[in-house]
PDB file of N, CA and C in Angstrom:
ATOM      1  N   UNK A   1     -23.997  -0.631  13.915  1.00  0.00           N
ATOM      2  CA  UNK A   1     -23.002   0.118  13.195  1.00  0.00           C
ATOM      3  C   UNK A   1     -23.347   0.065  11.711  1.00  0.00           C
ATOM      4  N   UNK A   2     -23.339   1.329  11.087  1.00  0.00           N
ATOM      5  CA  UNK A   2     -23.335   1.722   9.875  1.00  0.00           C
ATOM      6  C   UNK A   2     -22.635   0.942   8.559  1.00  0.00           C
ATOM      7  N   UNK A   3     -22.732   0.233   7.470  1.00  0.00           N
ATOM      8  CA  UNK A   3     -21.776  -0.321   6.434  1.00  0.00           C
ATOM      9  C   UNK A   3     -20.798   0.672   6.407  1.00  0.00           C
ATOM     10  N   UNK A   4     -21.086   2.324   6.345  1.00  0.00           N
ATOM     11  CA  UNK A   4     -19.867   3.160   5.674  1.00  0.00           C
ATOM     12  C   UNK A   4     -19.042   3.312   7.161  1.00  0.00           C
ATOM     13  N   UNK A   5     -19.793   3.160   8.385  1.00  0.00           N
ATOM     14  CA  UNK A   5     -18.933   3.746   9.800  1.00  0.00           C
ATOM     15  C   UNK A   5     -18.300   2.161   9.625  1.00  0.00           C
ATOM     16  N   UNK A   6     -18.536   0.995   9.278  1.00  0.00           N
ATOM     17  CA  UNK A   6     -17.827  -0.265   9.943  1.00  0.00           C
ATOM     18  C   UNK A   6     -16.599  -0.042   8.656  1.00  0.00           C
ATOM     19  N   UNK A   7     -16.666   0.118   7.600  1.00  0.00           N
ATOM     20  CA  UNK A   7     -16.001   0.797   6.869  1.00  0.00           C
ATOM     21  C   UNK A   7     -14.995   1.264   7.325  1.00  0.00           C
ATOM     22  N   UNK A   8     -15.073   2.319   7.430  1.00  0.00           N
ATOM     23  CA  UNK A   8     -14.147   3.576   7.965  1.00  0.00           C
ATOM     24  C   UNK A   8     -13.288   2.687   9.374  1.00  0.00           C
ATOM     25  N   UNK A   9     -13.899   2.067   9.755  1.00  0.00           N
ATOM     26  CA  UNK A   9     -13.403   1.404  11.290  1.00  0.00           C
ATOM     27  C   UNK A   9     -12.041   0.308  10.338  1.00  0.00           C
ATOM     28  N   UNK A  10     -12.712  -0.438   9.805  1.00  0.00           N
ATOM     29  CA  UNK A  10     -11.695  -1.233   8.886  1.00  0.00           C
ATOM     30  C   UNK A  10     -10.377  -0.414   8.354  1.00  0.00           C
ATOM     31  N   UNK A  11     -10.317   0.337   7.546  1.00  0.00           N
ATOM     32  CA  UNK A  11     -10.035   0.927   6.947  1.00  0.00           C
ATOM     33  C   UNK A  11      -8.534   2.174   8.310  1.00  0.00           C
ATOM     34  N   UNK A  12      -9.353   1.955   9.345  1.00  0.00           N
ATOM     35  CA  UNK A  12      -8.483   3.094  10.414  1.00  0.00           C
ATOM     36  C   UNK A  12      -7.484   2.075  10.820  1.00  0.00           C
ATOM     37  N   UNK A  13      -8.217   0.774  11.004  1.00  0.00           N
ATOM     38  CA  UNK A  13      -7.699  -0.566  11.850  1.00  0.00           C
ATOM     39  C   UNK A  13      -6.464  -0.566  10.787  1.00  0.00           C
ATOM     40  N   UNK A  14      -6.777  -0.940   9.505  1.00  0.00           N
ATOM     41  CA  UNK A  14      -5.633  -0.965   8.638  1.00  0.00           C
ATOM     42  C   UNK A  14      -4.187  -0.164   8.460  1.00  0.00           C
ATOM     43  N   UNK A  15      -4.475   1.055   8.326  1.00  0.00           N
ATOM     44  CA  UNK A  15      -3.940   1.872   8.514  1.00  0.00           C
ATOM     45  C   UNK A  15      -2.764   2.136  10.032  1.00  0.00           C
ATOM     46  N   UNK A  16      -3.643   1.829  10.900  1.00  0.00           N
ATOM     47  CA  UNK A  16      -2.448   1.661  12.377  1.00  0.00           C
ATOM     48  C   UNK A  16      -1.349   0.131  12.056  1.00  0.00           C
ATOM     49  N   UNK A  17      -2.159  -1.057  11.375  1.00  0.00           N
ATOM     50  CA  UNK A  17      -1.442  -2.188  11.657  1.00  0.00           C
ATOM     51  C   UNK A  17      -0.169  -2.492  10.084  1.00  0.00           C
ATOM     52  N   UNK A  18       0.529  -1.469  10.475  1.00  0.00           N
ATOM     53  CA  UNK A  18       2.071  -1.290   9.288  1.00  0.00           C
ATOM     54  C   UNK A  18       2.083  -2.625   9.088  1.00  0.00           C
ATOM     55  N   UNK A  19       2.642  -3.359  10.142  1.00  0.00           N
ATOM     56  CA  UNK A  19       3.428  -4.663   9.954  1.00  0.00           C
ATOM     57  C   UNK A  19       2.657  -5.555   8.803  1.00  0.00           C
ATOM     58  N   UNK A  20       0.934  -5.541   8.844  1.00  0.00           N
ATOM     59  CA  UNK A  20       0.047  -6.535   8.058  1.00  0.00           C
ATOM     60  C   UNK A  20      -0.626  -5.889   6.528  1.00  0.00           C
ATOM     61  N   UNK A  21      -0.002  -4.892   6.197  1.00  0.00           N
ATOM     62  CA  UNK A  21      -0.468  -3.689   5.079  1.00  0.00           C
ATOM     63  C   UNK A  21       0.196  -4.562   4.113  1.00  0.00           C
ATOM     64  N   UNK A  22       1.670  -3.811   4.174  1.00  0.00           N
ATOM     65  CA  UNK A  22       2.561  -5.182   2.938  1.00  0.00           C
ATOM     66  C   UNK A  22       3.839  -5.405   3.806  1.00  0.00           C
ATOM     67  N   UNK A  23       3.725  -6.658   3.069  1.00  0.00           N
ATOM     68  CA  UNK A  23       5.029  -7.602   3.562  1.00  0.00           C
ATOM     69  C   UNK A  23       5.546  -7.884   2.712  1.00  0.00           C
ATOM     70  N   UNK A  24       7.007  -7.514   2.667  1.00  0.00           N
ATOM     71  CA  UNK A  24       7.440  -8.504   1.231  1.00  0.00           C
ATOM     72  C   UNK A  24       8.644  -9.978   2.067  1.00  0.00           C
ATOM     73  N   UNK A  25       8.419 -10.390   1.220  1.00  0.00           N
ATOM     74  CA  UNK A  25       8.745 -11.735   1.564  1.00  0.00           C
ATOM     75  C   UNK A  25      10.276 -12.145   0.619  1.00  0.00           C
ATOM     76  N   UNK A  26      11.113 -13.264   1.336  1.00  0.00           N
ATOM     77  CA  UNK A  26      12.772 -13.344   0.616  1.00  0.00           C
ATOM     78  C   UNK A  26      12.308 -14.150  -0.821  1.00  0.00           C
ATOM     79  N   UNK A  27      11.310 -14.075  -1.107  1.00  0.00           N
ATOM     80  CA  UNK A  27      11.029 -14.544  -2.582  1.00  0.00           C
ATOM     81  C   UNK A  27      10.506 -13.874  -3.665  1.00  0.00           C
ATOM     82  N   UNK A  28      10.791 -12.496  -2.988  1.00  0.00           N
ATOM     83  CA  UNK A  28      10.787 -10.956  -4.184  1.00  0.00           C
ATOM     84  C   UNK A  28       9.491 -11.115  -4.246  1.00  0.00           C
ATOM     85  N   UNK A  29       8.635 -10.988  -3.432  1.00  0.00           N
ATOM     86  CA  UNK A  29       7.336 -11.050  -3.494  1.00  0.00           C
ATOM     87  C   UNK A  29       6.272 -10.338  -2.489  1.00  0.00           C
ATOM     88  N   UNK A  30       5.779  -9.421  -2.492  1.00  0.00           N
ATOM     89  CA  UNK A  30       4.836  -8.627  -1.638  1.00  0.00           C
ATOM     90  C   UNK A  30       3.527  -8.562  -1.759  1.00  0.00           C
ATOM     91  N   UNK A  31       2.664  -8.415  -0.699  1.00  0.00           N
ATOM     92  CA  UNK A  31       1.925  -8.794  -0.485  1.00  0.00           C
ATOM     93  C   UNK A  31       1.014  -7.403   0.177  1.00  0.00           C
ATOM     94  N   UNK A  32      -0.038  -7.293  -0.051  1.00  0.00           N
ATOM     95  CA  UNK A  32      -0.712  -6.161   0.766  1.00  0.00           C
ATOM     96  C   UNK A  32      -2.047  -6.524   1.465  1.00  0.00           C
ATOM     97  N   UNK A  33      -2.152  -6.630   2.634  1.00  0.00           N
ATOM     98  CA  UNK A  33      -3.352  -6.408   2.749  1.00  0.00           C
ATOM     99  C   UNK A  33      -3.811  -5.771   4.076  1.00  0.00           C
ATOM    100  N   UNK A  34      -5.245  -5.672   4.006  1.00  0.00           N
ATOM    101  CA  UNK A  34      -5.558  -5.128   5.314  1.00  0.00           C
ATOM    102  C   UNK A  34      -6.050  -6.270   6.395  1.00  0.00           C
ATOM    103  N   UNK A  35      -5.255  -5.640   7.601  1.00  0.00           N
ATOM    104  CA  UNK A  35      -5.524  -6.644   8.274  1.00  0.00           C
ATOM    105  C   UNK A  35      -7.632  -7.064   8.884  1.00  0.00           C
ATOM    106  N   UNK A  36      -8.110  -5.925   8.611  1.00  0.00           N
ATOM    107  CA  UNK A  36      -9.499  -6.098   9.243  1.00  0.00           C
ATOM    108  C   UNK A  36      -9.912  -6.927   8.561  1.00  0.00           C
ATOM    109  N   UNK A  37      -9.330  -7.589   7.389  1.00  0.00           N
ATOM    110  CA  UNK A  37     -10.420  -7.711   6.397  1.00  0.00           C
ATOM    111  C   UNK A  37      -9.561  -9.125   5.462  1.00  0.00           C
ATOM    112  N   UNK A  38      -9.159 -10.282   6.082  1.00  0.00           N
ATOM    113  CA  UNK A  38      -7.830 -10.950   5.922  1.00  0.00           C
ATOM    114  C   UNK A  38      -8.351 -11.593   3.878  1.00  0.00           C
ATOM    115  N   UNK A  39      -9.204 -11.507   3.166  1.00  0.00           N
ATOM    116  CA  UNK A  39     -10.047 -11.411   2.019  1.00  0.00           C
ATOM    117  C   UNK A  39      -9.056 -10.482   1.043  1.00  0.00           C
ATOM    118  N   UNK A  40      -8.914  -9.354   1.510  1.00  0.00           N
ATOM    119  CA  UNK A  40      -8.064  -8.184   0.988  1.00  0.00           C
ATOM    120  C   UNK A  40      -6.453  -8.339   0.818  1.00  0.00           C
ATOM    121  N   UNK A  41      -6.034  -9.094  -0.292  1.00  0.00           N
ATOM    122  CA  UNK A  41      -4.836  -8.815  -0.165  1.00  0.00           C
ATOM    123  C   UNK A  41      -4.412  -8.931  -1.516  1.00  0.00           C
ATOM    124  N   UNK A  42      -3.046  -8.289  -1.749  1.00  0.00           N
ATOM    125  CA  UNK A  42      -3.037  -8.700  -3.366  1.00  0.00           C
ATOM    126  C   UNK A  42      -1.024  -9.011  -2.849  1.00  0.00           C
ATOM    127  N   UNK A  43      -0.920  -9.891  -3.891  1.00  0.00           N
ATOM    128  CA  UNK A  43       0.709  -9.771  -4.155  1.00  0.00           C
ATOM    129  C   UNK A  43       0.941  -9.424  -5.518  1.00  0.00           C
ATOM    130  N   UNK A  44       2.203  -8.738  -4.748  1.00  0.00           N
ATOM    131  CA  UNK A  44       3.132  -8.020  -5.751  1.00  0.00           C
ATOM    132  C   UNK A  44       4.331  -8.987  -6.098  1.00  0.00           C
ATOM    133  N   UNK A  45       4.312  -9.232  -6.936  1.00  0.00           N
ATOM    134  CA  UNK A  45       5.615 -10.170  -7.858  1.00  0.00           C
ATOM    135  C   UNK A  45       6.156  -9.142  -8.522  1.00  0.00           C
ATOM    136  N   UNK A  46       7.836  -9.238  -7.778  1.00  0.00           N
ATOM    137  CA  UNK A  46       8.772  -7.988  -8.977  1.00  0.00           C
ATOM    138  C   UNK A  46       9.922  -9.024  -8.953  1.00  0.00           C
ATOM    139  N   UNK A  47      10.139 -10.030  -9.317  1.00  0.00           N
ATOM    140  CA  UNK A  47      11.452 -10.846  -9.102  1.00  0.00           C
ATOM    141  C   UNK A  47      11.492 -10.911 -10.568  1.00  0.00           C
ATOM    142  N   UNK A  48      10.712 -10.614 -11.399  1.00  0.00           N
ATOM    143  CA  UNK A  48      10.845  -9.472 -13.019  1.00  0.00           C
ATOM    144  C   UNK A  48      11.859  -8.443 -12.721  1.00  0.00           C
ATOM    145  N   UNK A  49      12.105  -7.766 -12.048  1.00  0.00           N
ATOM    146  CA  UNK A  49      12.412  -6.983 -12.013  1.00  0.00           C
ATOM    147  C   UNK A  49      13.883  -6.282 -11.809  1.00  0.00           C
ATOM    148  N   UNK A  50      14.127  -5.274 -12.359  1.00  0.00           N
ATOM    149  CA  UNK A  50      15.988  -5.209 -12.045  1.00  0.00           C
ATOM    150  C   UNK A  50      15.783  -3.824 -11.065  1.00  0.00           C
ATOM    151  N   UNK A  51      16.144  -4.005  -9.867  1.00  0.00           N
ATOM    152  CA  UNK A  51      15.618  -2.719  -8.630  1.00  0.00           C
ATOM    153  C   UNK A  51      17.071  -2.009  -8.723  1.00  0.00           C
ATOM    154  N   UNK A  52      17.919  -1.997  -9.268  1.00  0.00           N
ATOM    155  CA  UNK A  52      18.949  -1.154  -9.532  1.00  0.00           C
ATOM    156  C   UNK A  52      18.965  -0.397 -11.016  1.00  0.00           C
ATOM    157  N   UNK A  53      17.962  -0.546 -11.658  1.00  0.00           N
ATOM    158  CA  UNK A  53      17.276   0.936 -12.915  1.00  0.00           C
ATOM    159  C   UNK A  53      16.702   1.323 -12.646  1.00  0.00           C
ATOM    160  N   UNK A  54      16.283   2.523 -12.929  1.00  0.00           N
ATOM    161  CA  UNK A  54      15.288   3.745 -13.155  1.00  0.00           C
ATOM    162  C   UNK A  54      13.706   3.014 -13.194  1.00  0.00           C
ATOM    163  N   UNK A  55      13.982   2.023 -14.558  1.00  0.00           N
ATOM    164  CA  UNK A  55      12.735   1.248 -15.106  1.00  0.00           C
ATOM    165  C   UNK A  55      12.642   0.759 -13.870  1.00  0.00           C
ATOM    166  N   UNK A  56      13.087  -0.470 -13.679  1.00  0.00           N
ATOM    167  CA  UNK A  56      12.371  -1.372 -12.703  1.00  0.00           C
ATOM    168  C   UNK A  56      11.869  -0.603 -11.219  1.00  0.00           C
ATOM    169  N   UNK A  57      12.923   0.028 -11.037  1.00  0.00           N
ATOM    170  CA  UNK A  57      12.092   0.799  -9.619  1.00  0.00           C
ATOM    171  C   UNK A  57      10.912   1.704  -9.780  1.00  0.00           C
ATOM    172  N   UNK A  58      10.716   2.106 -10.681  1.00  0.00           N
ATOM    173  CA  UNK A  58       9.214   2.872 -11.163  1.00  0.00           C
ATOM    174  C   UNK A  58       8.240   1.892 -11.593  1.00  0.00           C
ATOM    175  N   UNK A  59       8.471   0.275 -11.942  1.00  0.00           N
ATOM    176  CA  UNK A  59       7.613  -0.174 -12.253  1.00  0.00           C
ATOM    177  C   UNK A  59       7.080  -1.073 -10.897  1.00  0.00           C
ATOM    178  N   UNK A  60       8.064  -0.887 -10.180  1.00  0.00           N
ATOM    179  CA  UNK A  60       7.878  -1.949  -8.826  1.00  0.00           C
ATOM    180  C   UNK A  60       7.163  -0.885  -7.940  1.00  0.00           C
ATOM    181  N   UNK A  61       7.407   0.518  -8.370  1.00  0.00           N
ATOM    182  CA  UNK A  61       6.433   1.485  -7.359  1.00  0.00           C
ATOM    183  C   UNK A  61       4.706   1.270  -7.770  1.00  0.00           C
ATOM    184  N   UNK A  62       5.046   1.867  -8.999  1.00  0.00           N
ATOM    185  CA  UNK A  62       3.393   1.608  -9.211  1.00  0.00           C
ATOM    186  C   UNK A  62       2.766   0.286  -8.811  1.00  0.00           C
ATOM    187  N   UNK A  63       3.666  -1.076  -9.326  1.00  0.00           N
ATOM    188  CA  UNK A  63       2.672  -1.851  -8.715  1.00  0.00           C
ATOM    189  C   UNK A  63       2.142  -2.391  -6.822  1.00  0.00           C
ATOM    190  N   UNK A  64       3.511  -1.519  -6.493  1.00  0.00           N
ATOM    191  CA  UNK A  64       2.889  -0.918  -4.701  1.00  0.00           C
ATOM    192  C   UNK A  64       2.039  -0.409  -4.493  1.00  0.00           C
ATOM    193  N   UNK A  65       1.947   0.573  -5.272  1.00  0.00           N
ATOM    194  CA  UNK A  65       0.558   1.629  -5.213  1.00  0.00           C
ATOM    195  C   UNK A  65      -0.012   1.321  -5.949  1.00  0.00           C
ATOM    196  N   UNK A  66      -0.664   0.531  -7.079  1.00  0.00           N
ATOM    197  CA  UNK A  66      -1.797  -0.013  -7.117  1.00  0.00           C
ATOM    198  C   UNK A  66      -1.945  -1.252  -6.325  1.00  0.00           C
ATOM    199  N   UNK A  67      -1.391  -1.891  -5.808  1.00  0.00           N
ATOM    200  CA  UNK A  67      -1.664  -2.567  -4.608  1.00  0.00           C
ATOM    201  C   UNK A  67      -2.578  -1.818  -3.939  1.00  0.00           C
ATOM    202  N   UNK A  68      -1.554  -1.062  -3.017  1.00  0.00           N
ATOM    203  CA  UNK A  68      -2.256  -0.647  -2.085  1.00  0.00           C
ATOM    204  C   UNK A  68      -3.325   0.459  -2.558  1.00  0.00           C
ATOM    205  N   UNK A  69      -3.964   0.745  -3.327  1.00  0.00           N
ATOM    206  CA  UNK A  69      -5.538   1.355  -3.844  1.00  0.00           C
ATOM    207  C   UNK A  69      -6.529  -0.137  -4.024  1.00  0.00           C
ATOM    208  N   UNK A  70      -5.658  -0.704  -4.229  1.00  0.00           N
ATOM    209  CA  UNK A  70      -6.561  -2.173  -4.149  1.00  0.00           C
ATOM    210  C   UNK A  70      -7.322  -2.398  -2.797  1.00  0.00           C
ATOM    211  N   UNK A  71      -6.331  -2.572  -2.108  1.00  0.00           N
ATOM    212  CA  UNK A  71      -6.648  -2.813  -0.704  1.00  0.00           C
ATOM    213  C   UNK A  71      -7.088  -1.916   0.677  1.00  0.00           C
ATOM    214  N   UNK A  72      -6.860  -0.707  -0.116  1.00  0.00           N
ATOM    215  CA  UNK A  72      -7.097   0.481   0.733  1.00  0.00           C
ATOM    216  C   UNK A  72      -8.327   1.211   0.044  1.00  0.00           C
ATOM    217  N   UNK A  73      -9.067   0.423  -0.705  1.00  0.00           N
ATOM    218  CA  UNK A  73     -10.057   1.015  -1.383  1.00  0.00           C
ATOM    219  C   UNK A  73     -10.943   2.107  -0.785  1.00  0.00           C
ATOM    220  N   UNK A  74     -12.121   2.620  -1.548  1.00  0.00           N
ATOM    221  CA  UNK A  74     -13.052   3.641  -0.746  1.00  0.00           C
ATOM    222  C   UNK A  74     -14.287   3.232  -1.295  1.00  0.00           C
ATOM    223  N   UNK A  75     -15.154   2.354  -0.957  1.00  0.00           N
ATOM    224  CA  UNK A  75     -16.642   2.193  -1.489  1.00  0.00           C
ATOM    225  C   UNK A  75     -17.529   3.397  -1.551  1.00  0.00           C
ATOM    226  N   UNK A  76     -17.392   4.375  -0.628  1.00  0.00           N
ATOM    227  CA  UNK A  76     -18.251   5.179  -1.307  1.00  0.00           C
ATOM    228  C   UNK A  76     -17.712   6.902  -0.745  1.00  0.00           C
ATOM    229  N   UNK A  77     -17.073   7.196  -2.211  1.00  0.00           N
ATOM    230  CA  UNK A  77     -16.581   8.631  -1.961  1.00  0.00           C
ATOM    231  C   UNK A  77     -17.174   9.677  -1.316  1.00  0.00           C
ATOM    232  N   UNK A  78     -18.568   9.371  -1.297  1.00  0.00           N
ATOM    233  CA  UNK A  78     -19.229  10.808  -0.651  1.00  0.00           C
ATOM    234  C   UNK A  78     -19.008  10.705   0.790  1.00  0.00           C
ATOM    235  N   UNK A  79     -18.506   9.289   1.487  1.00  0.00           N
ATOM    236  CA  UNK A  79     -18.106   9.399   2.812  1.00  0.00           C
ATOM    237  C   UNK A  79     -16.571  10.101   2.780  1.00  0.00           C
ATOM    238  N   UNK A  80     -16.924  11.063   3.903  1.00  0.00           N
ATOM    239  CA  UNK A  80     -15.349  12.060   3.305  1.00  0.00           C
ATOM    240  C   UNK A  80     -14.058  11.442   4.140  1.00  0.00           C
ATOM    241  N   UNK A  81     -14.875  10.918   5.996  1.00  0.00           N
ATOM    242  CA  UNK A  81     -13.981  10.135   6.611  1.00  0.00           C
ATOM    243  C   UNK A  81     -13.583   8.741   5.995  1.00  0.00           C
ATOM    244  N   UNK A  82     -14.287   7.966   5.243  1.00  0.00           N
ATOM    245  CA  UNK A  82     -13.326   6.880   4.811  1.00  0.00           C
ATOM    246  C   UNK A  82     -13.054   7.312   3.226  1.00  0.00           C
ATOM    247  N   UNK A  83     -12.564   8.383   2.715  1.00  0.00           N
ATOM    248  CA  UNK A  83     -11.689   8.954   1.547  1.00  0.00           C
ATOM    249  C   UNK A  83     -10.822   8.939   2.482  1.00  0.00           C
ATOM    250  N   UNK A  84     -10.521   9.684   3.423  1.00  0.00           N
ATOM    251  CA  UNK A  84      -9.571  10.162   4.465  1.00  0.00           C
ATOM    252  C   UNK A  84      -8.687   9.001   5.334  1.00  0.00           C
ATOM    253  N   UNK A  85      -9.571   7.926   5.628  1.00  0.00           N
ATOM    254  CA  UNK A  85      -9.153   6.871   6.034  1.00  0.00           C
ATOM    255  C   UNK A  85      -8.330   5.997   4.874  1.00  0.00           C
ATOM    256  N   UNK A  86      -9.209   5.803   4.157  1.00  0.00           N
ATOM    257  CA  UNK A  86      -8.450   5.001   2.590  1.00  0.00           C
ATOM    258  C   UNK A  86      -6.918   5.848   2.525  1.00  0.00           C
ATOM    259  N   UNK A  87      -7.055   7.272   2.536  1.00  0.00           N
ATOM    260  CA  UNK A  87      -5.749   7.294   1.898  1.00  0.00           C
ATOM    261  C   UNK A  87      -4.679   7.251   3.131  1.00  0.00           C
ATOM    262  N   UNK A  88      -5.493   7.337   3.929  1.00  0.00           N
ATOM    263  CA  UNK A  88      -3.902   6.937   5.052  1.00  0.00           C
ATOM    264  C   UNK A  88      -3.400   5.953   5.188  1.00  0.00           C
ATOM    265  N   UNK A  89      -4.711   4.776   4.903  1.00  0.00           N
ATOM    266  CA  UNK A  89      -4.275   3.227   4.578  1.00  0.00           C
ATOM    267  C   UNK A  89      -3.051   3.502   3.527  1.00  0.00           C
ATOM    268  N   UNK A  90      -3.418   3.649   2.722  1.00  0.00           N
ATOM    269  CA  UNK A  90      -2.548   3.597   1.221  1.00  0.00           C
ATOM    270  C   UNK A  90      -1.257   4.128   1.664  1.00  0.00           C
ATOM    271  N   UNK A  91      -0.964   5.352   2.034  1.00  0.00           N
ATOM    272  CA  UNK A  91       0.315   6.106   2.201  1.00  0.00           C
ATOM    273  C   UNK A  91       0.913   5.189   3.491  1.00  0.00           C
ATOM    274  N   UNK A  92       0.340   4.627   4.540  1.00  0.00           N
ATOM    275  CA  UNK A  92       1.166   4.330   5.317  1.00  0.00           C
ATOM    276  C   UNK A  92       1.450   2.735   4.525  1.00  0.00           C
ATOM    277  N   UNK A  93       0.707   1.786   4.051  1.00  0.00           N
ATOM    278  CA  UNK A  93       0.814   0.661   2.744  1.00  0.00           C
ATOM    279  C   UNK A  93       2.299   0.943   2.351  1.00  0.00           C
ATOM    280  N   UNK A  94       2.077   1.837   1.696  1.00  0.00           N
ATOM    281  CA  UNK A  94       2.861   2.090   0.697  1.00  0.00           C
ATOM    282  C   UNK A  94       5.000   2.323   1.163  1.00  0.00           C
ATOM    283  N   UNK A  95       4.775   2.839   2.341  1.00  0.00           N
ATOM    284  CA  UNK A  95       5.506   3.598   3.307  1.00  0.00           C
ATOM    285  C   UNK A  95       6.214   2.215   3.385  1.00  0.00           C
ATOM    286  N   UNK A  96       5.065   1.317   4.023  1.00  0.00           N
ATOM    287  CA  UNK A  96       5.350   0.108   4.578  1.00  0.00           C
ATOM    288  C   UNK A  96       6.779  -0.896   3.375  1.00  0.00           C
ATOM    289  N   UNK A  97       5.906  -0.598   2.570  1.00  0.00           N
ATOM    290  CA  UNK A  97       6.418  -1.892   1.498  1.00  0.00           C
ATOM    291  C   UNK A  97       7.948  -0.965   1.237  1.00  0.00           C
ATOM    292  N   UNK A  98       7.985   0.180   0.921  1.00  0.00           N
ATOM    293  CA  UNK A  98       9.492   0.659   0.223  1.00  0.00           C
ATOM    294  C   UNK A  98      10.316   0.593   1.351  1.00  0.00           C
ATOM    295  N   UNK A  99       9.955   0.594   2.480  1.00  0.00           N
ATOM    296  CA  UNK A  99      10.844   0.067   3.919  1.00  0.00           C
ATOM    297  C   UNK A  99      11.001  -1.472   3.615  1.00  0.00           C
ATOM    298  N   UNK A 100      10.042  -2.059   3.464  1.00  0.00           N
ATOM    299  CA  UNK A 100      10.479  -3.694   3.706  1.00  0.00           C
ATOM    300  C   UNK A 100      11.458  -4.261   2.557  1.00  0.00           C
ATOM    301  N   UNK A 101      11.405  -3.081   1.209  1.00  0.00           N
ATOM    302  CA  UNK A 101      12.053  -3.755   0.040  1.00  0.00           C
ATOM    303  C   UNK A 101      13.266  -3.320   0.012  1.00  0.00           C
ATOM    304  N   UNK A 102      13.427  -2.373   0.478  1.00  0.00           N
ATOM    305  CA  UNK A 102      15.166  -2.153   1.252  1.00  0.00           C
ATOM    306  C   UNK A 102      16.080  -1.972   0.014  1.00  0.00           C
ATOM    307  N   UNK A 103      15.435  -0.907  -0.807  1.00  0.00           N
ATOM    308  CA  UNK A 103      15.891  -0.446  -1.811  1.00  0.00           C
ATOM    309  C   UNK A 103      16.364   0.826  -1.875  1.00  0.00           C
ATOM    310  N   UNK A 104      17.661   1.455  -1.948  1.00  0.00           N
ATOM    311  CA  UNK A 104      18.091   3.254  -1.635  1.00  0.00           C
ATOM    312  C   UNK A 104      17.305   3.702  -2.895  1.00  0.00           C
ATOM    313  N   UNK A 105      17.492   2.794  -3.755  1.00  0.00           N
ATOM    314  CA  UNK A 105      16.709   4.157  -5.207  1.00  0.00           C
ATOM    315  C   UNK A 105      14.462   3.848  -5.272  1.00  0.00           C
ATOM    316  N   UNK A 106      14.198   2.534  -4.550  1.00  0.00           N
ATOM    317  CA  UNK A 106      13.200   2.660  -4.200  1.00  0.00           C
ATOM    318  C   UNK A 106      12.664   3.899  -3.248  1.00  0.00           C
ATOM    319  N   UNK A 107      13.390   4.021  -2.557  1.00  0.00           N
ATOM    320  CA  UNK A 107      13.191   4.950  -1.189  1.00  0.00           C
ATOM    321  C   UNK A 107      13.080   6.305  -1.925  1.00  0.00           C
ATOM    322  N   UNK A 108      14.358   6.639  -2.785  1.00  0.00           N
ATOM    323  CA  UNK A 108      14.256   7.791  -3.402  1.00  0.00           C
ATOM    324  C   UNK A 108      13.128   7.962  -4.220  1.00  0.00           C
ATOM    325  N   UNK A 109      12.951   6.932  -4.621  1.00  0.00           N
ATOM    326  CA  UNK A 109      11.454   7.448  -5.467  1.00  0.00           C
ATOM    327  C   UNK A 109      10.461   7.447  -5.102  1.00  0.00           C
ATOM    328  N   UNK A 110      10.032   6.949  -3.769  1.00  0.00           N
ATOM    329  CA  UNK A 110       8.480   7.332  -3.162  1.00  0.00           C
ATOM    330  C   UNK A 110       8.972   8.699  -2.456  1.00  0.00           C
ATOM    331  N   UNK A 111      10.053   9.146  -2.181  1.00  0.00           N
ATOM    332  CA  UNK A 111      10.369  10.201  -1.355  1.00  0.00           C
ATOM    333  C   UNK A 111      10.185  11.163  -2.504  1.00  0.00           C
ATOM    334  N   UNK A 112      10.241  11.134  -3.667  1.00  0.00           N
ATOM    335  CA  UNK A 112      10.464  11.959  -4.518  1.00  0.00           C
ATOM    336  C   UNK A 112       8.428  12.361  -5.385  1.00  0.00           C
ATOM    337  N   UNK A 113       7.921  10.815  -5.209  1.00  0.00           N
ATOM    338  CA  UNK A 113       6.215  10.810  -5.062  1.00  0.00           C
ATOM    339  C   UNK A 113       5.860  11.734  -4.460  1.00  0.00           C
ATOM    340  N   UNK A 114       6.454  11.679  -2.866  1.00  0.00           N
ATOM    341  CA  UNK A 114       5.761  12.152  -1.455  1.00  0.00           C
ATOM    342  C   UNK A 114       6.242  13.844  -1.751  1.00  0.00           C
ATOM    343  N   UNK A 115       6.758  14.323  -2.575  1.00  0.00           N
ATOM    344  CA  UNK A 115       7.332  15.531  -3.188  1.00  0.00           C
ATOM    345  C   UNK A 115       6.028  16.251  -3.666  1.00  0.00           C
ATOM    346  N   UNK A 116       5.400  15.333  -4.499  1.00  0.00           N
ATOM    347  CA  UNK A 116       4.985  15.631  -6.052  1.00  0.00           C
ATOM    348  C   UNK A 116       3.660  16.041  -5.300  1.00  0.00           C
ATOM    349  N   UNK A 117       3.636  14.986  -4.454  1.00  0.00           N
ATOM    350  CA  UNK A 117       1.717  15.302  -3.748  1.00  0.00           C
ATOM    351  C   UNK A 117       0.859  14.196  -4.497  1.00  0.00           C
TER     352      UNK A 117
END
């Protein structure tokens, strides 16, 4: 198997396994990673954070989604299936964490992302 096909295999694996993408945890703390690859993970610390403003829920998004570009990376763009794979990692990542953080104005604002494109 190929580096970019074992790749892409990682990267699909990730993407199906929601539960191990991000987790956030009762200590305001999330975590992303992929499961193929247990190396890959980053946490997200927002217990900074006030999730009932505007501010804090836009700052707790981005650092979801740069999480998950962290971990859902793409080593090499000219492969078009793992661009394709990466970003499904990421969107379903991402999906993952504003479900687990159980926030109504979080929710509204990746719903309002998932708008924008």
């Amino acid at each position: 198997m190929t580096s970019a096909t074992s790749r892409i295999s990682a990267l699909l694996r990730a993407s199906a396994a929601l539960t191990a993408s991000l987790i956030v945890g009762a200590s305001a703390t999330a975590y992303a990673a992929a499961p193929a690859d247990a190396s890959a993970s980053v946490r997200v610390n927002y217990r900074d954070l006030n999730l009932t403003t505007e501010q804090g829920t836009q700052i707790l998004y981005g650092r979801i989604v740069s999480a998950a570009h962290r971990v859902c990376a793409v080593r090499d763009i000219r492969v078009l299936a793992e661009v394709a794979a990466a970003q499904a990692c990421e969107a379903q990542a991402i999906a993952h964490a504003v479900r687990a953080v159980n926030s109504p104005r979080l929710a509204a604002t990746h719903s309002a992302h998932q708008r924008q494109g």
